[in-house]
Protein backbone atom coordinates (compact mmCIF):
# COMPACT_ATOMS: atom_id res chain seq x y z
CA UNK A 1 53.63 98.12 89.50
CA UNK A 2 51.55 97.56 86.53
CA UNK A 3 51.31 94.45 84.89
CA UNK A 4 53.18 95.53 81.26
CA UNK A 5 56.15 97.10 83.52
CA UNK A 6 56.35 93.61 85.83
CA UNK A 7 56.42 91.74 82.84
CA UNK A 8 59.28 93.92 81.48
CA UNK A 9 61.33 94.10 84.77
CA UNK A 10 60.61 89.60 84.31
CA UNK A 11 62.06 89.55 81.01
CA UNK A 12 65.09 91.73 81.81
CA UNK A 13 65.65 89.95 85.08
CA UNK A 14 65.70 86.07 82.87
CA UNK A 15 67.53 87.39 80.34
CA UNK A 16 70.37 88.75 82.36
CA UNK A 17 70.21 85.15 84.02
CA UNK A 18 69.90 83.27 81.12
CA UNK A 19 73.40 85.55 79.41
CA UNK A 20 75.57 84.63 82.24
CA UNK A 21 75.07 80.89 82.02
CA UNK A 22 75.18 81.01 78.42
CA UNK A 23 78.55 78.99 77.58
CA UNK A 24 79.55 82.06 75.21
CA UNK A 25 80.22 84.09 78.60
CA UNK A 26 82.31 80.74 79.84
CA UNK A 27 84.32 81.19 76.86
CA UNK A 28 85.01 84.87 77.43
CA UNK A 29 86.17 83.95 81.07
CA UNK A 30 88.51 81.18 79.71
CA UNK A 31 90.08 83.81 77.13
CA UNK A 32 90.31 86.30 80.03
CA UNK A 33 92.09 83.98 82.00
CA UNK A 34 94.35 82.39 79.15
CA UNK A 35 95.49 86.20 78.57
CA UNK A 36 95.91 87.36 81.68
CA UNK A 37 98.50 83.91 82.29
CA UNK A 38 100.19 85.05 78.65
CA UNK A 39 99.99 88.66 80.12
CA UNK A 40 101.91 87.39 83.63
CA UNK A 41 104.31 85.04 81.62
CA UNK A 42 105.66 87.60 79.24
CA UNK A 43 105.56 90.42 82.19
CA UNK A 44 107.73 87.79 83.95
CA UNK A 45 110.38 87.43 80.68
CA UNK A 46 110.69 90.91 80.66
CA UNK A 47 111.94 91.58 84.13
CA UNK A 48 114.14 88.59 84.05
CA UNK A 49 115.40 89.25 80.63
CA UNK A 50 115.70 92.97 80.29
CA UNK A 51 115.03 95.13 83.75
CA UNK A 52 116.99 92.71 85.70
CA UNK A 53 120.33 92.81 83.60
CA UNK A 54 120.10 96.87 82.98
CA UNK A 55 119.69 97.55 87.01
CA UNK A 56 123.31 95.87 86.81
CA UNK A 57 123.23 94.66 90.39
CA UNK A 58 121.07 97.55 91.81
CA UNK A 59 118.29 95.69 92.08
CA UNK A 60 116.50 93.20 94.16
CA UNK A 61 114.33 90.30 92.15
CA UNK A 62 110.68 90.33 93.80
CA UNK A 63 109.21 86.82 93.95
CA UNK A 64 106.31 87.88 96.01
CA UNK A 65 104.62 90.87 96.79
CA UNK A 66 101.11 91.35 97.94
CA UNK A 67 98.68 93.32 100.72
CA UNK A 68 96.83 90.68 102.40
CA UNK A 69 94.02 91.42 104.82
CA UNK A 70 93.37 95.42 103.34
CA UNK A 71 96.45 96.81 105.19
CA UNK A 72 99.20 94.00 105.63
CA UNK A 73 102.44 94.22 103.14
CA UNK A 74 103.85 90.63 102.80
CA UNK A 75 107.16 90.75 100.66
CA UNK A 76 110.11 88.67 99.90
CA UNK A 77 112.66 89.34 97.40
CA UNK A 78 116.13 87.81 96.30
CA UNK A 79 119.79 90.30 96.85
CA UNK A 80 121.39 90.18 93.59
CA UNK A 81 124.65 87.82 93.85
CA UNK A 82 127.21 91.14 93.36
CA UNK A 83 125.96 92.81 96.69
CA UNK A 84 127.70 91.28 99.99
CA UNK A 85 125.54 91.17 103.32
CA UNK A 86 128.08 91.05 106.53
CA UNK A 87 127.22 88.13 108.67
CA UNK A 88 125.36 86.20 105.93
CA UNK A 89 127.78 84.75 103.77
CA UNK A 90 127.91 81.51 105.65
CA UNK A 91 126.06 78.81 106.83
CA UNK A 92 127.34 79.54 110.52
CA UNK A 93 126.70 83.24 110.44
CA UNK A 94 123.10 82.50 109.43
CA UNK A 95 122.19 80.82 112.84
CA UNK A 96 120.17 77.90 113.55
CA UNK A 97 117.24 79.18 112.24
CA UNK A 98 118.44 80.19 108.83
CA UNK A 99 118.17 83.88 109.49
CA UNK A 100 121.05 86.68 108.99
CA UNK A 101 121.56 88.79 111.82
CA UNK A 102 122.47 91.74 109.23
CA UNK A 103 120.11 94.45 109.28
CA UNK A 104 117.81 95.18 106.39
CA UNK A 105 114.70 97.38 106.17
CA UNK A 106 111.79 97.99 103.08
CA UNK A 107 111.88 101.68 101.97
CA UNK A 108 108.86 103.61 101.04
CA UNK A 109 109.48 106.57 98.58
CA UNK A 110 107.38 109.49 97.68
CA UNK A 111 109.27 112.62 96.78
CA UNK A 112 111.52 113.44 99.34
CA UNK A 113 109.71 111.45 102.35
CA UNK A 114 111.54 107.97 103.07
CA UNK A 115 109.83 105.93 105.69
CA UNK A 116 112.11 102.44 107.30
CA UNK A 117 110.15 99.50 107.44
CA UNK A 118 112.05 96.33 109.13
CA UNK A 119 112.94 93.97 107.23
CA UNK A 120 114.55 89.88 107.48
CA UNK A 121 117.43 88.34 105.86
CA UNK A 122 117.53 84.90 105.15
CA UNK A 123 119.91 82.53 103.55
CA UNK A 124 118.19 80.29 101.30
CA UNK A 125 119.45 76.97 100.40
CA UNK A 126 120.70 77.22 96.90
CA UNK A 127 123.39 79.85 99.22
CA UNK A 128 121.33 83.12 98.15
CA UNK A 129 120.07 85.51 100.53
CA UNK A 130 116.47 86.74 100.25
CA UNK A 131 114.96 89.72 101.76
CA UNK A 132 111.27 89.25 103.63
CA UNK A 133 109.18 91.80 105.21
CA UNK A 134 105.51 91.91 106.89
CA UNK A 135 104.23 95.60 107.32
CA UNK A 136 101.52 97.13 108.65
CA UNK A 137 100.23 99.96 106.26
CA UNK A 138 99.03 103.13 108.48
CA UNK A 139 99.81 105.09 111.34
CA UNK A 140 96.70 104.94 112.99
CA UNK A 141 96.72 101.24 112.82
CA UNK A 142 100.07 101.36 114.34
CA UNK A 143 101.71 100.84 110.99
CA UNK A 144 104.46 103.13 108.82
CA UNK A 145 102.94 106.44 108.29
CA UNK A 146 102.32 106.18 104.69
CA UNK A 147 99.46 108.61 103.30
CA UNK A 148 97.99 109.07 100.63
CA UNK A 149 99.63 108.67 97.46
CA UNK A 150 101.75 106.77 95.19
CA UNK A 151 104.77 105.16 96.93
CA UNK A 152 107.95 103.75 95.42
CA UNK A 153 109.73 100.73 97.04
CA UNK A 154 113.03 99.49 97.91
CA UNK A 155 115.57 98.37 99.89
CA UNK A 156 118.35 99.36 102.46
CA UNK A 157 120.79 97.11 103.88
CA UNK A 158 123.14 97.73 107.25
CA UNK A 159 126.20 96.27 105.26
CA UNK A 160 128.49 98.10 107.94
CA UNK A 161 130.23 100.81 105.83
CA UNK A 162 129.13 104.73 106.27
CA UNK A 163 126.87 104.57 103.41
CA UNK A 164 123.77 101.73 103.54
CA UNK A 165 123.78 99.87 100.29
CA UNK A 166 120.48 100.68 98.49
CA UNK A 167 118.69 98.81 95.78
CA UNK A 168 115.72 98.97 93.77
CA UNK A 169 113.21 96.43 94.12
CA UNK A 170 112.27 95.03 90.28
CA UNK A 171 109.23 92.39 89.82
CA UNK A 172 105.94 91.47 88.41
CA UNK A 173 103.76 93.06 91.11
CA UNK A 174 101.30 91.50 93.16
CA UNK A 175 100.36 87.58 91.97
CA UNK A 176 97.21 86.06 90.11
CA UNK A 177 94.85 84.35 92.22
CA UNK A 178 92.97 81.50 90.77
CA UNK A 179 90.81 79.60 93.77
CA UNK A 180 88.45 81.10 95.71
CA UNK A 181 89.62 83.72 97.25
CA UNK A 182 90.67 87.56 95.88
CA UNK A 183 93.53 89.95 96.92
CA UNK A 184 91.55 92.06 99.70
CA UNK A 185 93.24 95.58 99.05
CA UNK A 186 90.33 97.44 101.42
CA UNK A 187 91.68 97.97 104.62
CA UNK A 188 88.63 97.26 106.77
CA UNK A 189 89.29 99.30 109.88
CA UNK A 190 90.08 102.44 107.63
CA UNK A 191 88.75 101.63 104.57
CA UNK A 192 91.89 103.01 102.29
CA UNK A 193 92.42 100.98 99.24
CA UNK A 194 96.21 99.70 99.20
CA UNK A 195 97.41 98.66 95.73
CA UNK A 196 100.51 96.88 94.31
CA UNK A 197 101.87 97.58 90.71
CA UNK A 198 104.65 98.39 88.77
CA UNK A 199 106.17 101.91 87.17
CA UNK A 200 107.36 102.01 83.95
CA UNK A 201 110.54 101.04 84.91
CA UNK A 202 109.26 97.64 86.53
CA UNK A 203 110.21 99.24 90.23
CA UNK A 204 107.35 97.95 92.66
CA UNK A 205 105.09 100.59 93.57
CA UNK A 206 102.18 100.94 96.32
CA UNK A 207 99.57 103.58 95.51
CA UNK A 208 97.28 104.11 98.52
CA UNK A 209 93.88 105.60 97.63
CA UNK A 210 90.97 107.19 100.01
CA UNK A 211 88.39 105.58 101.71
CA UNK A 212 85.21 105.18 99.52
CA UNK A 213 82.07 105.23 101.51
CA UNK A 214 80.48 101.40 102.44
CA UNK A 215 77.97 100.33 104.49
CA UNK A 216 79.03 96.81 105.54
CA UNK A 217 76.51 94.14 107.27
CA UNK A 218 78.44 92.93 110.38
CA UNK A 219 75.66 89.95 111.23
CA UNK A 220 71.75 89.20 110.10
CA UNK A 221 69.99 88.47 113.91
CA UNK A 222 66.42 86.57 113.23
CA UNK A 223 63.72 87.23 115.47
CA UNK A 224 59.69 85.41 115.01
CA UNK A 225 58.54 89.16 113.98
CA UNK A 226 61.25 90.45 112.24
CA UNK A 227 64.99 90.90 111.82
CA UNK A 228 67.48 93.09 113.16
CA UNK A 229 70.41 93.94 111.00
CA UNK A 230 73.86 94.95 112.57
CA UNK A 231 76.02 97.34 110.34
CA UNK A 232 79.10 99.87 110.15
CA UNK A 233 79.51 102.92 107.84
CA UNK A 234 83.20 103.84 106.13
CA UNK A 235 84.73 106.27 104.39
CA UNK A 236 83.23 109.58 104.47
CA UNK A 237 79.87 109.01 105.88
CA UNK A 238 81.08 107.74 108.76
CA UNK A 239 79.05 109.25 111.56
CA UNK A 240 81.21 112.15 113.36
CA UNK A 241 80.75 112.81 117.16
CA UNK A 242 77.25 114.60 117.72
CA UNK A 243 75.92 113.75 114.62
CA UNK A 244 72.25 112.13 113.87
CA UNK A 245 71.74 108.31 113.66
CA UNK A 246 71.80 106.89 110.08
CA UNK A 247 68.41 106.89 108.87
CA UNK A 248 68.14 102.93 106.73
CA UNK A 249 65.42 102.86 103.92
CA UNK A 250 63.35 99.12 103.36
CA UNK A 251 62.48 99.34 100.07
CA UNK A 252 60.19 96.80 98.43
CA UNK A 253 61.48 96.45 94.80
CA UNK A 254 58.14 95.30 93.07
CA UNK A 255 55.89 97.79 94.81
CA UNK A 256 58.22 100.96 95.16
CA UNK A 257 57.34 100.95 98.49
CA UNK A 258 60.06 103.26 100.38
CA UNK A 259 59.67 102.73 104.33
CA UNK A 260 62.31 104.40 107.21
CA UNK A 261 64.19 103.49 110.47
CA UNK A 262 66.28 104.93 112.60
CA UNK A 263 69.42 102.93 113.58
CA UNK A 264 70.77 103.02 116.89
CA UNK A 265 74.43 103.18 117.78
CA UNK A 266 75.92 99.36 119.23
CA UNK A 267 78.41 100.06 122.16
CA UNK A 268 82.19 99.86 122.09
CA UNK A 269 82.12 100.64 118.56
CA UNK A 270 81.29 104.34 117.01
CA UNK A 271 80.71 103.16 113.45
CA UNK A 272 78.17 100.01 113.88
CA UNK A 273 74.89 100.50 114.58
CA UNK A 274 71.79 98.46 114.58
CA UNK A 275 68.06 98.63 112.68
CA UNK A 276 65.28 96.82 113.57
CA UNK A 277 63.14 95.51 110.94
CA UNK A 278 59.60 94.39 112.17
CA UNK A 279 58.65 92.52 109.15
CA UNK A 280 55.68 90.84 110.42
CA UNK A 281 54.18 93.96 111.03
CA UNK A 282 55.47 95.39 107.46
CA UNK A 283 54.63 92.56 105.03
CA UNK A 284 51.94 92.26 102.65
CA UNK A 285 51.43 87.92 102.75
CA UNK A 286 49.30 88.28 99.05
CA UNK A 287 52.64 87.81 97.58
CA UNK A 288 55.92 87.15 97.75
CA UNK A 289 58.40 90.36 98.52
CA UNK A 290 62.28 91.27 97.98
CA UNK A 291 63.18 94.20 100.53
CA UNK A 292 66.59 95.47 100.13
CA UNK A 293 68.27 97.99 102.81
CA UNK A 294 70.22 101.28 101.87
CA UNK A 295 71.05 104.51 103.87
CA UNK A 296 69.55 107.84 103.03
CA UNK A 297 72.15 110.42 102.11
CA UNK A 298 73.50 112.83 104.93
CA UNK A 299 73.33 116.31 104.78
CA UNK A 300 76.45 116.66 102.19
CA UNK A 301 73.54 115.04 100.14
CA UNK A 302 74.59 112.00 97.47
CA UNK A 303 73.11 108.97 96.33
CA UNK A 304 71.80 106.07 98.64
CA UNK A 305 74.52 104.23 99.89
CA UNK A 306 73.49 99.75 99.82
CA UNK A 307 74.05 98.20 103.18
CA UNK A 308 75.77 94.53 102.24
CA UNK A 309 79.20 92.66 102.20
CA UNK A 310 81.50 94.53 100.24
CA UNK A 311 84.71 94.46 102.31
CA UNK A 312 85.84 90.68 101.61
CA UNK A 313 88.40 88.92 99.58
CA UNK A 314 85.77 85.80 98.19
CA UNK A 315 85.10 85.71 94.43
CA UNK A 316 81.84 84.33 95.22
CA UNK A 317 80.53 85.85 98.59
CA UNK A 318 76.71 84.89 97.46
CA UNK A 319 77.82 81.19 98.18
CA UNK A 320 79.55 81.80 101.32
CA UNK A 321 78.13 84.83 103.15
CA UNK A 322 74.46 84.55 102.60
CA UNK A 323 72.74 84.13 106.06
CA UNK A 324 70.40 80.91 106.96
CA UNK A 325 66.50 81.90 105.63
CA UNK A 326 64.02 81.96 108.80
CA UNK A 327 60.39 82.17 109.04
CA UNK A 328 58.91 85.75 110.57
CA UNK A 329 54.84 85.41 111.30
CA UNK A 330 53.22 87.85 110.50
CA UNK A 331 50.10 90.12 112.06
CA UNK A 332 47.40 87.94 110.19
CA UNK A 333 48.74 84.69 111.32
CA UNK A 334 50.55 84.05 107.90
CA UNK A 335 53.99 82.67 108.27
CA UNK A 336 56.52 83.75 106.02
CA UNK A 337 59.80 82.09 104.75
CA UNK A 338 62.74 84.75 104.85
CA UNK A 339 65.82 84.66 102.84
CA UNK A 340 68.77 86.75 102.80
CA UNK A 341 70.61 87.21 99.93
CA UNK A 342 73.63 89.43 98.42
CA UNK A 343 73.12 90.39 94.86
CA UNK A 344 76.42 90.40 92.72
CA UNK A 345 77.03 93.78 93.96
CA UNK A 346 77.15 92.63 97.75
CA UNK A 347 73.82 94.28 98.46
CA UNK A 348 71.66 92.34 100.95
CA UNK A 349 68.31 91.75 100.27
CA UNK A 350 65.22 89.83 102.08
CA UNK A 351 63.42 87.71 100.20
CA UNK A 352 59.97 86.92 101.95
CA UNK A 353 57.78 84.38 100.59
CA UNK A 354 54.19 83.53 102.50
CA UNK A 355 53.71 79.98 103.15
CA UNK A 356 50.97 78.54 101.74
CA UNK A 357 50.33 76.01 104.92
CA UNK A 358 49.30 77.59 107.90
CA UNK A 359 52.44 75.66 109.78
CA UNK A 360 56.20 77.31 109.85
């Protein structure tokens, strides 16, 4: 790189640093936040004010819905005082634990396809009954079959006549999160995306989406020569039975230096696979060099897909996930500090810096 274009790529790099510290961006997150709470708080008025009293006992109130984990439904919602649930309308009936033995279950609706999901009743204390449910999203998970697609929900309730009693369940979707972790709506053994919201109506809805293609770092191993880096492909690149071995590009963002490995399959599992790195053979010790790791495109061609940490639920995975550095020597007897790093967009990078000492 020439030195007018490294000065250029300097500049742009400190002044994206220097806007996000700036307190001007602090104050944009605090308005974000502040409207997003107004947003929640008038959703909230709505439902309890309006949707709840024109559903006229049809409906369930939703005090907490949410797919933890990527593929895990957790849901609990209050049973409007009109509807009567054999069994739980005492403290006796409810048992010793506090739960009904009436039958409930969650319903998933799309068109004409209604899938059963079982579901617990529970008398609360204030003598309502609530409705909770923990399901497992996907067949071949062992979950409900849901597929792909936008999926209504409700309830059904074994109240003992002919007819189940059916309601609709009414609430402000899935919940803000405000520490340090996110709603993880990637499933991370199929990679669908599994999303709570509401329709027009205010009637919870789940919209399942396909698998977008990730290349995920499963663990950084440090060797005195080099690195080996342990990954697994989703989504549609996903290697197929027969097919050729990812081929992982090291490229050296300074130089433009483009160099290629092979990975080789890990056993037991048919989407990780491992690539050695030899960076004490690969390094240039004159300077200090930021290597970042991406998978060329497979025959259905593309663009170059990042190998990092995408699939998590942490609002700030660069604090969390980033490896311990290490020091690689390298074939001139340099020894060379190594860093791994994500960048904000969960790519990993190696940062390798010679030591000026001759010492590690």
């Amino acid at each position: 790189m020439t030195a007018p274009r490294h000065a250029l790529s300097v500049i742009k790099k400190s002044a994206g640093i220097a806007l996000r510290r700036s307190p001007a961006m602090k104050v944009g997150a605090s308005v974000r936040r502040r409207a997003a709470a107004g947003l929640a708080s008038g959703r909230s008025t709505l439902v309890d004010s309006v949707l709840m009293p024109a559903a006229q006992g049809s409906a369930a109130r939703v005090q907490y819905a949410a797919v933890l984990d990527g593929h895990t439904l957790n849901l609990r919602a209050l049973l409007p005082a009109g509807v009567r649930v054999p069994g739980a309308s005492g403290a006796d009936a409810a048992g010793a634990d506090g739960d009904a033995p009436a039958r409930a279950h969650v319903l998933f609706i799309s068109g004409g396809t209604r899938i059963r999901a079982a579901a617990r009743l529970h008398r609360e204390r204030d003598g309502q009954t609530s409705v909770q449910a923990t399901v497992l999203l996907g067949e071949d998970i062992g979950g409900v079959p849901v597929t792909l697609g936008r999926w209504t929900l409700g309830l059904e309730l074994d109240s003992g006549s002919p007819a189940p009693v059916r309601l609709q369940l009414i609430g402000d979707g899935a919940p803000a999160y405000g520490g340090p972790t996110r709603p993880l709506d990637t499933c991370v053994r199929t990679g669908r995306r599994h999303r709570l919201g509401l329709t027009p109506a205010g009637r919870l809805r789940l919209t399942i989406a396909p698998a977008v293609a990730r290349a995920e770092v499963l663990r950084v191993n440090r060797a005195f020569t080099g690195t080996s880096v342990l990954f697994a492909v989703y989504g549609p690149d996903a290697a197929r039975d027969g097919a050729a071995p990812p081929v992982v590009e090291l490229v050296e963002q300074q130089r433009r230096t483009v160099l290629r490995h092979t990975a080789e399959p890990l056993p037991a599992d048919a989407t990780a696979w491992r690539v050695t790195l030899p960076l004490g053979r690969l390094m240039d010790t004159s300077a200090r060099q930021t290597w970042s790791l991406r998978l060329v495109p497979g025959p259905r061609g593309g663009k170059p897909l990042e190998i990092g940490r995408h699939g998590h639920d942490l609002r700030s995975p660069r604090k969390v996930l980033t490896p311990p550095k290490f020091t690689v020597r390298a074939e001139d007897g340099t020894f060379v500090e190594v860093k791994p790093q994500y960048t904000r967009r969960g790519a990993l990078q190696l940062v390798c810096t010679p030591r000026k000492s001759g010492t590690p």
